[in-house]
N, C-alpha and C. Protein backbone atom coordinates (compact mmCIF):
# COMPACT_ATOMS: atom_id res chain seq x y z
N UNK A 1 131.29 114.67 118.41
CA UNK A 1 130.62 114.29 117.17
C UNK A 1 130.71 115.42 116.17
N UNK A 2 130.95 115.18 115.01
CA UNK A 2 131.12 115.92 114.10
C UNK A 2 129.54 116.41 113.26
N UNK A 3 129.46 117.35 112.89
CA UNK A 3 127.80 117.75 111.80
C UNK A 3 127.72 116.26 111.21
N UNK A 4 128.26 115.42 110.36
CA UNK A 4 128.23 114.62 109.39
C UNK A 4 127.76 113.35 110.19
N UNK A 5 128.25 113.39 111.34
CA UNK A 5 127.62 111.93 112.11
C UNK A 5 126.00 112.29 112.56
N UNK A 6 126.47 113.14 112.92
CA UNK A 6 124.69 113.55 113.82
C UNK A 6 123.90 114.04 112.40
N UNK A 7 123.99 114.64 111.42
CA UNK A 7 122.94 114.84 110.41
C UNK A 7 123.12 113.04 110.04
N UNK A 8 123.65 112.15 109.79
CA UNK A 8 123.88 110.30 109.73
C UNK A 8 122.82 110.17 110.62
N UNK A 9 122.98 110.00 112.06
CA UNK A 9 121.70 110.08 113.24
C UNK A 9 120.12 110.18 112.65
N UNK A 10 120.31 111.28 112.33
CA UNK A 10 119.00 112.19 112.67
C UNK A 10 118.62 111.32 111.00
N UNK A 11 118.89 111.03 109.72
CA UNK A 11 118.50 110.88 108.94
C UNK A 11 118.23 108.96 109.42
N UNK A 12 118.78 108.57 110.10
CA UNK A 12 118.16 107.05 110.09
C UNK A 12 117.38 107.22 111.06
N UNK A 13 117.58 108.23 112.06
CA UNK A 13 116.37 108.01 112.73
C UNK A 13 114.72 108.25 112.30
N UNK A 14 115.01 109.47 111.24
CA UNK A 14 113.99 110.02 110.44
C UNK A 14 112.78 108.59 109.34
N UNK A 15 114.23 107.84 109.09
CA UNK A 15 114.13 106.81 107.88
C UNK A 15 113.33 105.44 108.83
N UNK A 16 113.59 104.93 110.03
CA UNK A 16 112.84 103.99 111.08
C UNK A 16 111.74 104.46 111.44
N UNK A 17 111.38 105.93 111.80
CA UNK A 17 110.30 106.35 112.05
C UNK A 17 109.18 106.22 110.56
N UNK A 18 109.72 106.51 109.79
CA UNK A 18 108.82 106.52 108.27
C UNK A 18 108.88 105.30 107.95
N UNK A 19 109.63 104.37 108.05
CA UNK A 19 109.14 103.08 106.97
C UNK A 19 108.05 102.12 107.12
N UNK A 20 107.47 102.39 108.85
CA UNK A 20 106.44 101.35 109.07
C UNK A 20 105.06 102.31 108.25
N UNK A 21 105.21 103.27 107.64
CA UNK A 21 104.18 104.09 106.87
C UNK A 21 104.57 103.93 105.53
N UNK A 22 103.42 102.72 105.22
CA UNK A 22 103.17 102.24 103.85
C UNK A 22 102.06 102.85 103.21
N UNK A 23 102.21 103.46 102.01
CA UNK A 23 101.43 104.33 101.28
C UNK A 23 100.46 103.08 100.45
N UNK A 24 99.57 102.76 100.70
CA UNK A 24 98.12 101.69 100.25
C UNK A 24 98.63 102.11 98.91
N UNK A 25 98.91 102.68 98.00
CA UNK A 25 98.93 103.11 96.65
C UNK A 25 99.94 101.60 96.35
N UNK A 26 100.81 101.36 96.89
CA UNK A 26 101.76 101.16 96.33
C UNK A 26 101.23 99.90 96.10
N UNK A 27 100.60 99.35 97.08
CA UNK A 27 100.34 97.60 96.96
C UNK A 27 99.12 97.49 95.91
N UNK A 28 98.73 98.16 94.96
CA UNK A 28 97.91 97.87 93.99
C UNK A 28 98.26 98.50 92.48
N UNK A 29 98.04 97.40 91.71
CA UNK A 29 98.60 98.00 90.17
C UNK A 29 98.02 98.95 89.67
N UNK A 30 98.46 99.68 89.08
CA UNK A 30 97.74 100.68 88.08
C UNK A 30 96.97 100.21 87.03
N UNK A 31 96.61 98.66 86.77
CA UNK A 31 96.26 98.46 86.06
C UNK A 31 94.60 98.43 86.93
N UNK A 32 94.69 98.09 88.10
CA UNK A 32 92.97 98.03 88.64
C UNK A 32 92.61 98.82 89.14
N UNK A 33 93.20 100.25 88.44
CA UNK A 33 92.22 101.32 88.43
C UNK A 33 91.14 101.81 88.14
N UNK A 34 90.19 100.81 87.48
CA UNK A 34 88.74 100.84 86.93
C UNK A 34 88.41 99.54 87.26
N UNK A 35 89.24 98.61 88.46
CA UNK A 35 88.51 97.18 89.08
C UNK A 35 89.36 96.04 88.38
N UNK A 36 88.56 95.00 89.12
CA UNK A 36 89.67 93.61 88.94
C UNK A 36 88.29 92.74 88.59
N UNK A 37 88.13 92.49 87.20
CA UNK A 37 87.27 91.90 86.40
C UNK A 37 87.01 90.34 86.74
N UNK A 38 86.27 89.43 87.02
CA UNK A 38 86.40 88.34 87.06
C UNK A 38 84.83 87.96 86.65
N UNK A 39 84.94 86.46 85.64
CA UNK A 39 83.64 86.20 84.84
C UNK A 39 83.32 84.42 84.92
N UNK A 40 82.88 83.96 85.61
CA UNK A 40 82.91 82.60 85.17
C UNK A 40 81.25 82.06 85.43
N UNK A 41 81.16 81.15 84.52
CA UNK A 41 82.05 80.90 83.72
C UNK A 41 82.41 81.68 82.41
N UNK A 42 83.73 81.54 81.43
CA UNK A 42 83.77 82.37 80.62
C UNK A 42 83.86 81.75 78.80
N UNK A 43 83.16 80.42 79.68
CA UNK A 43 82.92 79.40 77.79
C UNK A 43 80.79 79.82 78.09
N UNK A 44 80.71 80.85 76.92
CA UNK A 44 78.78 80.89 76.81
C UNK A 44 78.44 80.46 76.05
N UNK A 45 77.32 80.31 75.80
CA UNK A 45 76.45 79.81 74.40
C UNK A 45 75.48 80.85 75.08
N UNK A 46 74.13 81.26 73.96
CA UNK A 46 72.94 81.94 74.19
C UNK A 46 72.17 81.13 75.26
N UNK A 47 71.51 81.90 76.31
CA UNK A 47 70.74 81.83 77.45
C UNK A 47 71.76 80.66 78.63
N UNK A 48 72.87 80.51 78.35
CA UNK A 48 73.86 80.58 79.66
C UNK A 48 74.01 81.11 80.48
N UNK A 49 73.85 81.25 82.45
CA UNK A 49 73.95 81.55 82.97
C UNK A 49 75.40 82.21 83.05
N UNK A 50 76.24 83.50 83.51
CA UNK A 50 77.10 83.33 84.40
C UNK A 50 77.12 84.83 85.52
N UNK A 51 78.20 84.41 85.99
CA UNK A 51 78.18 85.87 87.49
C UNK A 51 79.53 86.55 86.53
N UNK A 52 79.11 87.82 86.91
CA UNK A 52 80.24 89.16 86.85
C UNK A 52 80.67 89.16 88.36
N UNK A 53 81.94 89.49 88.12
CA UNK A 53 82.19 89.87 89.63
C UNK A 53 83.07 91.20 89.33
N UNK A 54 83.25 92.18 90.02
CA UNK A 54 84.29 93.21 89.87
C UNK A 54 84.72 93.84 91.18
N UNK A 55 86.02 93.83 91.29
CA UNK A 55 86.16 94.38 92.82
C UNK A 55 86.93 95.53 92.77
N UNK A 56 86.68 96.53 93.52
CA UNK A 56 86.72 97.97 93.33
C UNK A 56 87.63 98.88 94.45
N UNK A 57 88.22 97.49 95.50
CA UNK A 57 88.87 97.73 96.47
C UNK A 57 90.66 98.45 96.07
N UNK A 58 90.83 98.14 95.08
CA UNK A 58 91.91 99.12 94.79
C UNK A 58 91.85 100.65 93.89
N UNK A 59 90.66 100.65 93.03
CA UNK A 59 90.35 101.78 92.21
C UNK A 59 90.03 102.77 93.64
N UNK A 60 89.53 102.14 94.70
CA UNK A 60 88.96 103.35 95.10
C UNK A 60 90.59 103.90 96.36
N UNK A 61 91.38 102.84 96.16
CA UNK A 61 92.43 103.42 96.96
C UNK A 61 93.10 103.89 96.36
N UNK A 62 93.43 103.74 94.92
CA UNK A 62 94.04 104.90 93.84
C UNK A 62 92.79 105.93 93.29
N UNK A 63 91.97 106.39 93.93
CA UNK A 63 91.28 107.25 93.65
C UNK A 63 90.01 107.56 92.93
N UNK A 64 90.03 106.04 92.76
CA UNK A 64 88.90 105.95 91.50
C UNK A 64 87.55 105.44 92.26
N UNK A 65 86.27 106.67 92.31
CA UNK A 65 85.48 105.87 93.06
C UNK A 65 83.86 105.81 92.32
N UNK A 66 83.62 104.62 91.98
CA UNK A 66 82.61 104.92 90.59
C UNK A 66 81.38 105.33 91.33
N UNK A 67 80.60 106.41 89.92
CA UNK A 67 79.15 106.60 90.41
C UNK A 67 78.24 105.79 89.77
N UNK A 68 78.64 105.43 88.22
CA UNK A 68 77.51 104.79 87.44
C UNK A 68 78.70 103.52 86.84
N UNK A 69 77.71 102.31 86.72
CA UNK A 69 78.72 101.44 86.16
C UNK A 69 77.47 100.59 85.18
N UNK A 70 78.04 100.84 83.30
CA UNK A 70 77.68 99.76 82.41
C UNK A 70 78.19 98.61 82.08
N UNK A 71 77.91 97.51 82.01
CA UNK A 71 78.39 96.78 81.66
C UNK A 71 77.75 95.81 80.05
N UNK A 72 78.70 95.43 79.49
CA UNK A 72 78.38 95.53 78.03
C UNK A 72 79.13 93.85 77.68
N UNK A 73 78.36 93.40 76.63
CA UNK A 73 78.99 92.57 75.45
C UNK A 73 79.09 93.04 74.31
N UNK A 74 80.80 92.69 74.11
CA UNK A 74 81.30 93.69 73.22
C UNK A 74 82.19 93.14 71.81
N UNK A 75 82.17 93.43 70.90
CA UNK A 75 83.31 92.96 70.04
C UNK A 75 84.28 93.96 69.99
N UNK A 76 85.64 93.78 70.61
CA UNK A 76 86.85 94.55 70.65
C UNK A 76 87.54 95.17 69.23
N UNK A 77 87.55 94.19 68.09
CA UNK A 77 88.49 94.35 67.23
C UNK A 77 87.63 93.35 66.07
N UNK A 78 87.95 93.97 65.17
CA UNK A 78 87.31 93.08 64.08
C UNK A 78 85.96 93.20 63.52
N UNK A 79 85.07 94.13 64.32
CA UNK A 79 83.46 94.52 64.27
C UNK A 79 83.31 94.58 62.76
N UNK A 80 82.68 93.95 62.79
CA UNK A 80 82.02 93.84 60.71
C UNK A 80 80.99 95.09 60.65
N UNK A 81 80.45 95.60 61.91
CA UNK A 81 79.46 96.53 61.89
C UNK A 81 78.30 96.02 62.24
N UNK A 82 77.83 94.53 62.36
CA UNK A 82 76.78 93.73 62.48
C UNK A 82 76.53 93.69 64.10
N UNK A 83 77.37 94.13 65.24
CA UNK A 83 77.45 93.44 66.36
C UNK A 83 77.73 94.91 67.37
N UNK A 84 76.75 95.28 67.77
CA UNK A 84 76.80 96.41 68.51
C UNK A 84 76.62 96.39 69.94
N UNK A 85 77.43 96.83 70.73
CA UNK A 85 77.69 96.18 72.22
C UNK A 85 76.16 96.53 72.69
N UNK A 86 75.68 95.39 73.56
CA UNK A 86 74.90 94.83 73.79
C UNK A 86 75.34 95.39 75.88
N UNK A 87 74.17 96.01 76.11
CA UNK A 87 74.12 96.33 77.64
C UNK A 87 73.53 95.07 78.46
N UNK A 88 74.01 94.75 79.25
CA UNK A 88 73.74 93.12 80.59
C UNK A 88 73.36 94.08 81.73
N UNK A 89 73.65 95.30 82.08
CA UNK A 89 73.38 95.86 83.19
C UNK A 89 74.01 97.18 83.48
N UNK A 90 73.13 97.80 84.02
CA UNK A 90 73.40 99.43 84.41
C UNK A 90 72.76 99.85 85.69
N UNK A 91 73.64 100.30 86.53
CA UNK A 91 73.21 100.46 88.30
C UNK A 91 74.35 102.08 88.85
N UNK A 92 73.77 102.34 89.72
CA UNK A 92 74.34 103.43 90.00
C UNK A 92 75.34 102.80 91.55
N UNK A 93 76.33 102.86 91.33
CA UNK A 93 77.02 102.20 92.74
C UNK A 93 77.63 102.82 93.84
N UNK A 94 77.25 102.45 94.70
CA UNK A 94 77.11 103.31 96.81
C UNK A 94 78.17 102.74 97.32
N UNK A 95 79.16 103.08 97.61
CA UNK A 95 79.71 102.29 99.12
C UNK A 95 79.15 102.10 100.30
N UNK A 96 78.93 101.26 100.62
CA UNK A 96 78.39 100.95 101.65
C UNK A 96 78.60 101.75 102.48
N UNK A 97 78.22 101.48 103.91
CA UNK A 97 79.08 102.25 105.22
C UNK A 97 79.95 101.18 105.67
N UNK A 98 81.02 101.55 106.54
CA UNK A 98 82.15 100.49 107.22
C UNK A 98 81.12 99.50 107.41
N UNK A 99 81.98 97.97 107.47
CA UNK A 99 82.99 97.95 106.83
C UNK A 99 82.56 98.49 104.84
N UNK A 100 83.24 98.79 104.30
CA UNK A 100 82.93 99.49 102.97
C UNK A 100 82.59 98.42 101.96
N UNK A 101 81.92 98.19 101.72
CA UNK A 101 81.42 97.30 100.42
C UNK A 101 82.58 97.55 98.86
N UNK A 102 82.96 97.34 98.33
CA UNK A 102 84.01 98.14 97.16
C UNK A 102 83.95 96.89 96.38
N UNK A 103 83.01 96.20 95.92
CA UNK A 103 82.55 94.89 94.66
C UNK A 103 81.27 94.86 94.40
N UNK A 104 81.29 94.78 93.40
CA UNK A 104 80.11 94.71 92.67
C UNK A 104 79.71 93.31 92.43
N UNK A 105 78.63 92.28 92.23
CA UNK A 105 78.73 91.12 91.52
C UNK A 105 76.83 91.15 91.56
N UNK A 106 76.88 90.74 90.19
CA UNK A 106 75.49 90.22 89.76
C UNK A 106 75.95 88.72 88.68
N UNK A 107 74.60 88.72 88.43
CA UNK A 107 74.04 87.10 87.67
C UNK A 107 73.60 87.75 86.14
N UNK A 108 74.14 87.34 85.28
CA UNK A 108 73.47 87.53 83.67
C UNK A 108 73.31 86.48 83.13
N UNK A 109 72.49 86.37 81.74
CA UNK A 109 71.93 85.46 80.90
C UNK A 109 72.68 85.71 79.82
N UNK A 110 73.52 85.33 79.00
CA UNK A 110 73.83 85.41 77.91
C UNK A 110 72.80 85.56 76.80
N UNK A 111 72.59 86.86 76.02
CA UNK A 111 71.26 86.84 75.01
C UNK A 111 71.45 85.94 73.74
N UNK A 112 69.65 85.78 73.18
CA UNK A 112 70.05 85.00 72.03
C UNK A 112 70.21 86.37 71.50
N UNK A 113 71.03 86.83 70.96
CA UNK A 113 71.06 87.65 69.87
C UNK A 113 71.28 87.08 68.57
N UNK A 114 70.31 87.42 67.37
CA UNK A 114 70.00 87.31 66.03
C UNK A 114 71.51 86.91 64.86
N UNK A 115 72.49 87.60 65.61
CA UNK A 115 73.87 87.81 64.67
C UNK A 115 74.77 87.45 65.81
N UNK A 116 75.69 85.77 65.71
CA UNK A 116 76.93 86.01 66.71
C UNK A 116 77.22 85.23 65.87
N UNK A 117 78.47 85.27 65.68
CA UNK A 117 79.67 84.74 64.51
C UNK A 117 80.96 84.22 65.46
N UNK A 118 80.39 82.75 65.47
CA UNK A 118 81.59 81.84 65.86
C UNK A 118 82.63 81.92 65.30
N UNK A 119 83.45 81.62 66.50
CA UNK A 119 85.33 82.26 66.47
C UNK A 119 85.51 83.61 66.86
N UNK A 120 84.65 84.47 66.39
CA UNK A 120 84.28 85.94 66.96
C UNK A 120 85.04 86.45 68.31
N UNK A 121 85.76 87.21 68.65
CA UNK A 121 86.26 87.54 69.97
C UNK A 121 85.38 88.63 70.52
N UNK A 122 84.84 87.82 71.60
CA UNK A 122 83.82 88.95 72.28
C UNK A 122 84.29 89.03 73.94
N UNK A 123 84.02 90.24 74.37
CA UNK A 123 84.38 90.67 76.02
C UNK A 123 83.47 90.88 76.33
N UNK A 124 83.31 91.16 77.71
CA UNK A 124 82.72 91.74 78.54
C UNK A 124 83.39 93.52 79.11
N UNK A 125 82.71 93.76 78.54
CA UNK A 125 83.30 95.23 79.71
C UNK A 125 82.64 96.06 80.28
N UNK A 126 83.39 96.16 81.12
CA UNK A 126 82.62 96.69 82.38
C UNK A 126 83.10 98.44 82.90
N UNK A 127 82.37 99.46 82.03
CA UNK A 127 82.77 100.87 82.08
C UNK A 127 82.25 101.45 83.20
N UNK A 128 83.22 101.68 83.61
CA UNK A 128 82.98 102.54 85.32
C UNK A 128 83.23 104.13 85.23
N UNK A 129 81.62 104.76 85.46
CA UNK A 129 81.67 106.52 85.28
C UNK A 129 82.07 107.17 86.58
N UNK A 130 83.22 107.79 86.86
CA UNK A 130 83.46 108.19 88.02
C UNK A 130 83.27 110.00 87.80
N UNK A 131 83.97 110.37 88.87
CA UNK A 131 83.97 111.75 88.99
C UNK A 131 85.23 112.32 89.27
N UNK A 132 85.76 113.50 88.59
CA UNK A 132 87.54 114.03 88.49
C UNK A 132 86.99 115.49 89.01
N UNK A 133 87.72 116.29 90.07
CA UNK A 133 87.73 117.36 90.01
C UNK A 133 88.31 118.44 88.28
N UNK A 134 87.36 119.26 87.41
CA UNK A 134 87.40 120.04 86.55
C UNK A 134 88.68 121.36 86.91
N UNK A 135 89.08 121.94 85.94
CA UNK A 135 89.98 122.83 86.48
C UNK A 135 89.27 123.45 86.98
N UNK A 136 87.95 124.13 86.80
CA UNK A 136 87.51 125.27 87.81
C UNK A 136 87.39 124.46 89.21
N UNK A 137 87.22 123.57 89.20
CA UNK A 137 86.62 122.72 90.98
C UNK A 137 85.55 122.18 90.93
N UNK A 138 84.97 122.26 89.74
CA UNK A 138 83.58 121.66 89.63
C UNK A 138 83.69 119.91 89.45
N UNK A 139 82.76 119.21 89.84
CA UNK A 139 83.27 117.60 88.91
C UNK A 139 82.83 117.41 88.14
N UNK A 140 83.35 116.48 87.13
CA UNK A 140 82.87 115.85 85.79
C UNK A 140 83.19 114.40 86.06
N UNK A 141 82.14 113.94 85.18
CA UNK A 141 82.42 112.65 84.79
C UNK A 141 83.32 111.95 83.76
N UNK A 142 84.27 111.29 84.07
CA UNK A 142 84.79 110.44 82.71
C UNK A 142 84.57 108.82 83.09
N UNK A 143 85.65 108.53 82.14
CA UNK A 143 84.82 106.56 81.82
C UNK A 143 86.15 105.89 81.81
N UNK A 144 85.93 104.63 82.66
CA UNK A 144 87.39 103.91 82.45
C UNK A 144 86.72 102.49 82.15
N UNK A 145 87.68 101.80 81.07
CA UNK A 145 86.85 100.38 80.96
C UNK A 145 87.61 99.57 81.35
N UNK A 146 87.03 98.06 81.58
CA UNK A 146 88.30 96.93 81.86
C UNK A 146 87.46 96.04 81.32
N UNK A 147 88.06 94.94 80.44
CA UNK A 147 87.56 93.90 79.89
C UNK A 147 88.01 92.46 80.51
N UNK A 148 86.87 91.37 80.17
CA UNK A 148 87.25 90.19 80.67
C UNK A 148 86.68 89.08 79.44
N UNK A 149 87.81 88.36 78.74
CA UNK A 149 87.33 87.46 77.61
C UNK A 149 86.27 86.46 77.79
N UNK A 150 85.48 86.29 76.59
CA UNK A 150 84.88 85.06 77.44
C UNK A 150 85.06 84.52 75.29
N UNK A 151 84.16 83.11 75.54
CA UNK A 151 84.48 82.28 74.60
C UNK A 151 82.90 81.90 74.46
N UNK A 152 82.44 82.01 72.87
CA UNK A 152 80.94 82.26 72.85
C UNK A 152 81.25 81.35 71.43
N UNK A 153 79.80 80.72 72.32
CA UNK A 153 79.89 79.21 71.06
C UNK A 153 78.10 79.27 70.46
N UNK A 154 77.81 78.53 69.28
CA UNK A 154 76.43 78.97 68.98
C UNK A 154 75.42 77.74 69.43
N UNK A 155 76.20 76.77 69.64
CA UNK A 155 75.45 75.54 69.97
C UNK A 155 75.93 74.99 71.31
């Protein structure tokens, strides 16, 4: 056998031993790095029931593992200045112990609030405060948001 066959060898053997080691990163988007938003129902009117749900099972396998989470009704784009995000809920969030809890879900009321302007595009978002190692080693907090549309009618 020549160097070129046996370094051939040794590199597929290297390559069978590694491929049944799947890196969890890979099977989740970068986009549900602050959670996977889900709202229904997502047609409200004032004092409409609906559930938030948010699941946290991939933020926390890309690294993201929240301490404080707000959640808000919001106008994205277009704010006349009249419509100032409105808080539904604020909780400080635990993982469970195994198996790991990594979702959040509660029940809200849609408020009457005084000023909502049909046709209006309003979200929900749901800002998750985590913790980043600081350059010295210390942690800090920053904020990641993810929104979920809903459709808000006055009658």
């Amino acid at each position: 056998m020549n160097l070129t066959t046996v370094l051939a060898f040794v590199l597929a053997a290297v390559g069978a031993i590694a491929s049944p080691v799947v890196d969890k990163r890979q099977s989740c988007a970068e986009a549900a790095q602050f959670g996977v938003l889900e709202i229904v129902p997502s047609d409200l009117q004032p004092g409409t029931g609906f559930t938030v749900h948010i699941d946290y099972a991939c933020a926390v396998e890309l690294g993201v593992v929240p301490t404080y989470i707000d959640t808000y009704i919001e106008v994205p784009e277009g704010n006349n200045g009249h419509e100032p995000p409105i808080l539904l809920d604020r909780r400080t969030f635990v993982l469970s112990p195994p198996p790991l809890t990594q979702a959040l879900t509660f029940t809200a009321s849609f408020p009457y609030y005084p000023v909502l302007f049909e046709g209006a595009q309003y979200t929900i978002g749901v800002h998750t405060i985590y913790p980043i190692n600081g350059t010295d080693g210390n942690p800090i907090l920053i904020e990641g948001i993810v929104y979920g549309d809903i459709n808000v009618t006055t009658s």
